[in-house]
C-alpha atoms as a PDB file:
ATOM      1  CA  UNK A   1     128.763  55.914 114.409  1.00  0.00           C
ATOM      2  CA  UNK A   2     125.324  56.236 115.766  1.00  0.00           C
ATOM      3  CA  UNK A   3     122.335  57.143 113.917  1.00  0.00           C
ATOM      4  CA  UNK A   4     118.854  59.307 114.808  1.00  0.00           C
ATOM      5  CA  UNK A   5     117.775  55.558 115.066  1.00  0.00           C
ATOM      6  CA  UNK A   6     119.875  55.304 118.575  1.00  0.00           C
ATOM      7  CA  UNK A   7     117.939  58.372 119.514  1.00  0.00           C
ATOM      8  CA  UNK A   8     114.583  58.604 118.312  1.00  0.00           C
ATOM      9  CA  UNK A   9     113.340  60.726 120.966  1.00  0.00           C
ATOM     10  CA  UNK A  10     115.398  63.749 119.683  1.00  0.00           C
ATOM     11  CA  UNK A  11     113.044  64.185 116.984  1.00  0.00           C
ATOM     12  CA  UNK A  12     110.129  62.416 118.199  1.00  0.00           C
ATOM     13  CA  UNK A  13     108.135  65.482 118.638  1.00  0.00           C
ATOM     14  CA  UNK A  14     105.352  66.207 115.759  1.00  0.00           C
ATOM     15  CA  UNK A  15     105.870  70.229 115.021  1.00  0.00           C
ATOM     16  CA  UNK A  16     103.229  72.688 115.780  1.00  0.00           C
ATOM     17  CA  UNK A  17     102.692  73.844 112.056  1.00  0.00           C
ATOM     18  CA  UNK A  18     100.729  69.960 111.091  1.00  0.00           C
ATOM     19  CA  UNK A  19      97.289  69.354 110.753  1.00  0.00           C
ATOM     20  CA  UNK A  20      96.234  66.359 112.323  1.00  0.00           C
ATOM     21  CA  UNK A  21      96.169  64.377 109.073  1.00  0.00           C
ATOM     22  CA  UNK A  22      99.824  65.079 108.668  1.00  0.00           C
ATOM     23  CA  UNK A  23      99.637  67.893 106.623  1.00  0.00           C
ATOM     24  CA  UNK A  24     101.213  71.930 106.764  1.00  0.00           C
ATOM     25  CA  UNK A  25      99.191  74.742 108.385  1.00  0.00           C
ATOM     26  CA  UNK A  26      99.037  77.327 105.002  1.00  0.00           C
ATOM     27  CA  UNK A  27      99.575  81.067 106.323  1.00  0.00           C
ATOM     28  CA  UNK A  28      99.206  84.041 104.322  1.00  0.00           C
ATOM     29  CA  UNK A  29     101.801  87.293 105.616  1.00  0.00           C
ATOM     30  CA  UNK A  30     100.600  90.707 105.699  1.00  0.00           C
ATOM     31  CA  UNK A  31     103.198  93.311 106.533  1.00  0.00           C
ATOM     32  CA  UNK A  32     105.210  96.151 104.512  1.00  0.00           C
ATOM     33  CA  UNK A  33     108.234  95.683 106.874  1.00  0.00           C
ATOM     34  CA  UNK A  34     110.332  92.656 104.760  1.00  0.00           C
ATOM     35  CA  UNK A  35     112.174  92.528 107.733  1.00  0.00           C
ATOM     36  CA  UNK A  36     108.997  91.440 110.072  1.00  0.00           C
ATOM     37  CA  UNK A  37     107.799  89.285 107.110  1.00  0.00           C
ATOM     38  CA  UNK A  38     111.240  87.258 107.134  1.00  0.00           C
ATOM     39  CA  UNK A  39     111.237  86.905 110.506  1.00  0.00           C
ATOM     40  CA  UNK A  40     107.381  85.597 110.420  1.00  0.00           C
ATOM     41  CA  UNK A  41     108.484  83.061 107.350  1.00  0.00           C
ATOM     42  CA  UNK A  42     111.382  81.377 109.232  1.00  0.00           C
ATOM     43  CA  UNK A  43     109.620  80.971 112.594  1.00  0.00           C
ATOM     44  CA  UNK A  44     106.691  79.587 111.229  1.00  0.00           C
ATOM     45  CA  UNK A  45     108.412  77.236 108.445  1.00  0.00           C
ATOM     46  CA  UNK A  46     110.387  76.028 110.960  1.00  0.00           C
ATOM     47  CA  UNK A  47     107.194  74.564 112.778  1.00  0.00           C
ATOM     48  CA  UNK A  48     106.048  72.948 109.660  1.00  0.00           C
ATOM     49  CA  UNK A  49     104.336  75.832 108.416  1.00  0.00           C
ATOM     50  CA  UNK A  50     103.640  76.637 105.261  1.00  0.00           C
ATOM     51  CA  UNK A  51     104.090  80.464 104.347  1.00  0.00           C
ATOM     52  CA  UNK A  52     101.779  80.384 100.622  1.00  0.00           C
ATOM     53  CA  UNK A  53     102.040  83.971  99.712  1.00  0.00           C
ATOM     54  CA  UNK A  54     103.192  87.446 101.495  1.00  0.00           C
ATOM     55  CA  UNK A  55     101.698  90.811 100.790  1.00  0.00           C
ATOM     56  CA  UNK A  56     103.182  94.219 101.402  1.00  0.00           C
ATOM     57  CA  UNK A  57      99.708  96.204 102.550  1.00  0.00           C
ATOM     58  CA  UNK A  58      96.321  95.603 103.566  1.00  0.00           C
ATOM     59  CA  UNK A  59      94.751  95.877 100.070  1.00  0.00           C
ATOM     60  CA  UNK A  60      97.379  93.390  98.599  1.00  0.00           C
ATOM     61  CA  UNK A  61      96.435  90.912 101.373  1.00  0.00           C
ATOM     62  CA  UNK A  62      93.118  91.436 101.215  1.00  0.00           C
ATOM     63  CA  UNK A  63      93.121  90.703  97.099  1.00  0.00           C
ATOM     64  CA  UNK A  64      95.520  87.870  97.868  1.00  0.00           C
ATOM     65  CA  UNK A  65      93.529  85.869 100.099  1.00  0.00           C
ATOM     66  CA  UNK A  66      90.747  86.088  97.704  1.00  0.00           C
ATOM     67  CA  UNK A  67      92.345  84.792  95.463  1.00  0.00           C
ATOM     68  CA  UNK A  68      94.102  81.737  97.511  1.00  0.00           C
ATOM     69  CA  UNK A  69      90.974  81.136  98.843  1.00  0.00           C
ATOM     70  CA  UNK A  70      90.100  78.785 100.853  1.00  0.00           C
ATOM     71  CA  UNK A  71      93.814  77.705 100.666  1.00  0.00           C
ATOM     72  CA  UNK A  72      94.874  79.664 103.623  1.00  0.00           C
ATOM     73  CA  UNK A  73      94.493  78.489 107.488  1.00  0.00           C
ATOM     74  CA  UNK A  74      95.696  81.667 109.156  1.00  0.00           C
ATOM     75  CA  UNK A  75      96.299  84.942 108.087  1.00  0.00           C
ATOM     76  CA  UNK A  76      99.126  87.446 109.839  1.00  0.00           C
ATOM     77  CA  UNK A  77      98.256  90.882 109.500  1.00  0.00           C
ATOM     78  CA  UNK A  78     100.199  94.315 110.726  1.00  0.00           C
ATOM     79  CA  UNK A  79      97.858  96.628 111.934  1.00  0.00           C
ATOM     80  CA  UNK A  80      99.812  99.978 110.116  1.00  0.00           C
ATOM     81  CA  UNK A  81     100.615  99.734 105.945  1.00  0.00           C
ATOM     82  CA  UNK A  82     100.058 101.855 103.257  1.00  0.00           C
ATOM     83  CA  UNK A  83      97.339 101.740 101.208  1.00  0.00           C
ATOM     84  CA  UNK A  84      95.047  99.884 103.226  1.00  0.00           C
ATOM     85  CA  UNK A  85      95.242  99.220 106.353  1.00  0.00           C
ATOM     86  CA  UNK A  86      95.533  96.019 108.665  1.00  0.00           C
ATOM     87  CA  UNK A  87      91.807  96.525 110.381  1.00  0.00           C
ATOM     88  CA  UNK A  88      90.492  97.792 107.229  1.00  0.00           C
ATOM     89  CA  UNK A  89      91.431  94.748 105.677  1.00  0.00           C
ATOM     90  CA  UNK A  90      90.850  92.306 108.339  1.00  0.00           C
ATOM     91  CA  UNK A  91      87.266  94.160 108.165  1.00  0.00           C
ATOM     92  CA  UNK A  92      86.971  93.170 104.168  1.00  0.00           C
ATOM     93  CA  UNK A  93      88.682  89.520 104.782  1.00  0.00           C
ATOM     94  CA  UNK A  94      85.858  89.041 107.242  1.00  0.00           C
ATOM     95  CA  UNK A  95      83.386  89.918 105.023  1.00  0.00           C
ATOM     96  CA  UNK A  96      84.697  87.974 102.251  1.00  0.00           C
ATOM     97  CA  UNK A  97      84.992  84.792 104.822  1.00  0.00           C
ATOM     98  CA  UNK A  98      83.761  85.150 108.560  1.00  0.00           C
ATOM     99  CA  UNK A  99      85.339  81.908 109.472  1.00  0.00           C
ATOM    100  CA  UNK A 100      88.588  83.439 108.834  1.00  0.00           C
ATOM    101  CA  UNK A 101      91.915  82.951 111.447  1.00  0.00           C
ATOM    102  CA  UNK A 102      93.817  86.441 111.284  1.00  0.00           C
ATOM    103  CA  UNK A 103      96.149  87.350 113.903  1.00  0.00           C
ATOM    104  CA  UNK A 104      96.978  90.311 114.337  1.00  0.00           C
ATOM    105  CA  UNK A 105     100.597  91.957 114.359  1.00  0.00           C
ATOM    106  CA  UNK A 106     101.033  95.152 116.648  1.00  0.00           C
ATOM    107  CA  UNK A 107     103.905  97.501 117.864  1.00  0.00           C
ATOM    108  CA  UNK A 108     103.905  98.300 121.937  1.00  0.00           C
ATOM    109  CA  UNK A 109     101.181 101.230 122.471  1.00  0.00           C
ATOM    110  CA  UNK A 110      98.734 100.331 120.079  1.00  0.00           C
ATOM    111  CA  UNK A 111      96.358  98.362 122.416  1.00  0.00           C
ATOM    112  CA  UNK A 112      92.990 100.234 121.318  1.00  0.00           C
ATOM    113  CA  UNK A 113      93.559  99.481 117.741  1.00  0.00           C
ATOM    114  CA  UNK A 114      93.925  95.350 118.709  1.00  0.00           C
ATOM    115  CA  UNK A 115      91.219  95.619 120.758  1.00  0.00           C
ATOM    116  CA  UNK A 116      89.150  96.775 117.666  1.00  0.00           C
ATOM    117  CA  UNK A 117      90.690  94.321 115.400  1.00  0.00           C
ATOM    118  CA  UNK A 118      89.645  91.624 118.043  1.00  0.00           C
ATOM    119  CA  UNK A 119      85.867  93.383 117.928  1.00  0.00           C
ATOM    120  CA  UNK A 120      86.218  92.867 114.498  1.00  0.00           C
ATOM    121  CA  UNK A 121      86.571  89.008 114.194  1.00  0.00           C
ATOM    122  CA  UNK A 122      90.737  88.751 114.479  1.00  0.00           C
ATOM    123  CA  UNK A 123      91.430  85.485 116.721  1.00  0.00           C
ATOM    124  CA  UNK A 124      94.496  86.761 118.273  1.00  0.00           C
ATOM    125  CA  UNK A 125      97.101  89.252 118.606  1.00  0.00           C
ATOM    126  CA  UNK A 126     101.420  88.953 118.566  1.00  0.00           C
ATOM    127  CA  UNK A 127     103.324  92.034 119.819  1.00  0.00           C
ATOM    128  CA  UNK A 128     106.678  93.342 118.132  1.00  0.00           C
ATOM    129  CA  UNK A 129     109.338  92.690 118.621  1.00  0.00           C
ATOM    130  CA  UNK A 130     108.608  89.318 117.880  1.00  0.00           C
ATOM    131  CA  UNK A 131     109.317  86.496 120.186  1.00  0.00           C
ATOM    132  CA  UNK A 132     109.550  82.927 118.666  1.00  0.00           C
ATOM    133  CA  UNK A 133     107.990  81.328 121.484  1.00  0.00           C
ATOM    134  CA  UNK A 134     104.789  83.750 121.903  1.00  0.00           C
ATOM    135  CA  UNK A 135     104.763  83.590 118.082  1.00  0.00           C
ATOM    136  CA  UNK A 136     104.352  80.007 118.276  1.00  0.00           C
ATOM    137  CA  UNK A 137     102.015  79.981 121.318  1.00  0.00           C
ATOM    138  CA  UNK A 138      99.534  82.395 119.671  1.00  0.00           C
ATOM    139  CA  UNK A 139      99.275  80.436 116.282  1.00  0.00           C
ATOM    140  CA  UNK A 140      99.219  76.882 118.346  1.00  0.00           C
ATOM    141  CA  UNK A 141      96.087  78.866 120.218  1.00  0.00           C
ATOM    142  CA  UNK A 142      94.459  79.708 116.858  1.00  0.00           C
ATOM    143  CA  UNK A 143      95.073  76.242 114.523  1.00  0.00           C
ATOM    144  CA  UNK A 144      93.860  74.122 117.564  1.00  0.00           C
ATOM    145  CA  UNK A 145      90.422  76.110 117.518  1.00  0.00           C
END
């Protein structure tokens, strides 16, 4: 029977979610929809991602990365949530740390309120539905910065 040894170029390619040194990319999600969140957590962790926490709204993300800080890389945040929401706290997170990575996540039709986000200090922007590959793309974009 062969082995992955007979075929090491199958797996030969180093996945997106690494640091140079070897280790994961640490991502905090922001966004009330569980579904969205889920979907976020499996792409990215199956990059080599890390997912360390999720939050449901803006203030919860907001508190949270304050309190993993500086143990995240990349923040995703929705831009509409209860409580507080996603430009409000990308506004605070900012504040808190203006060498933050948040990417913004948006539904179709909502291109003023990215462009304000990306005023604001977000370093990019993913569109729902999600697509694995522009999911990917976008973060690759942001880590390599």
């Amino acid at each position: 029977m062969k082995t992955k040894e007979d075929f090491p170029e199958i797996n030969a390619r180093r996945p997106d979610g690494l640091k140079p040194e070897g280790t994961p990319y640490r991502v905090l999600i922001v966004d009330d929809s569980m579904f969205v969140a889920k979907q976020l957590n499996q792409i990215l962790t199956s990059e080599g991602y890390q997912v360390v926490a999720t939050a449901g709204d803006g203030l919860e993300g907001y508190e949270k990365y304050k309190e993993l800080f500086p143990n995240v890389d990349v923040v995703t945040m929705d831009i509409t949530m209860p409580k507080m929401d996603g430009l409000t706290a990308l506004q605070k997170i900012m504040e808190f740390d203006k060498n933050a990575k948040v990417i913004m996540i948006s539904a179709l039709g909502k291109q003023d309120l990215v462009k304000q986000a990306l005023v604001a200090g977000a370093k990019n922007y993913i569109v729902k539905p999600l697509d694995r590959k522009k999911v990917l793309e976008r973060f690759l974009s942001v880590v390599s910065k």
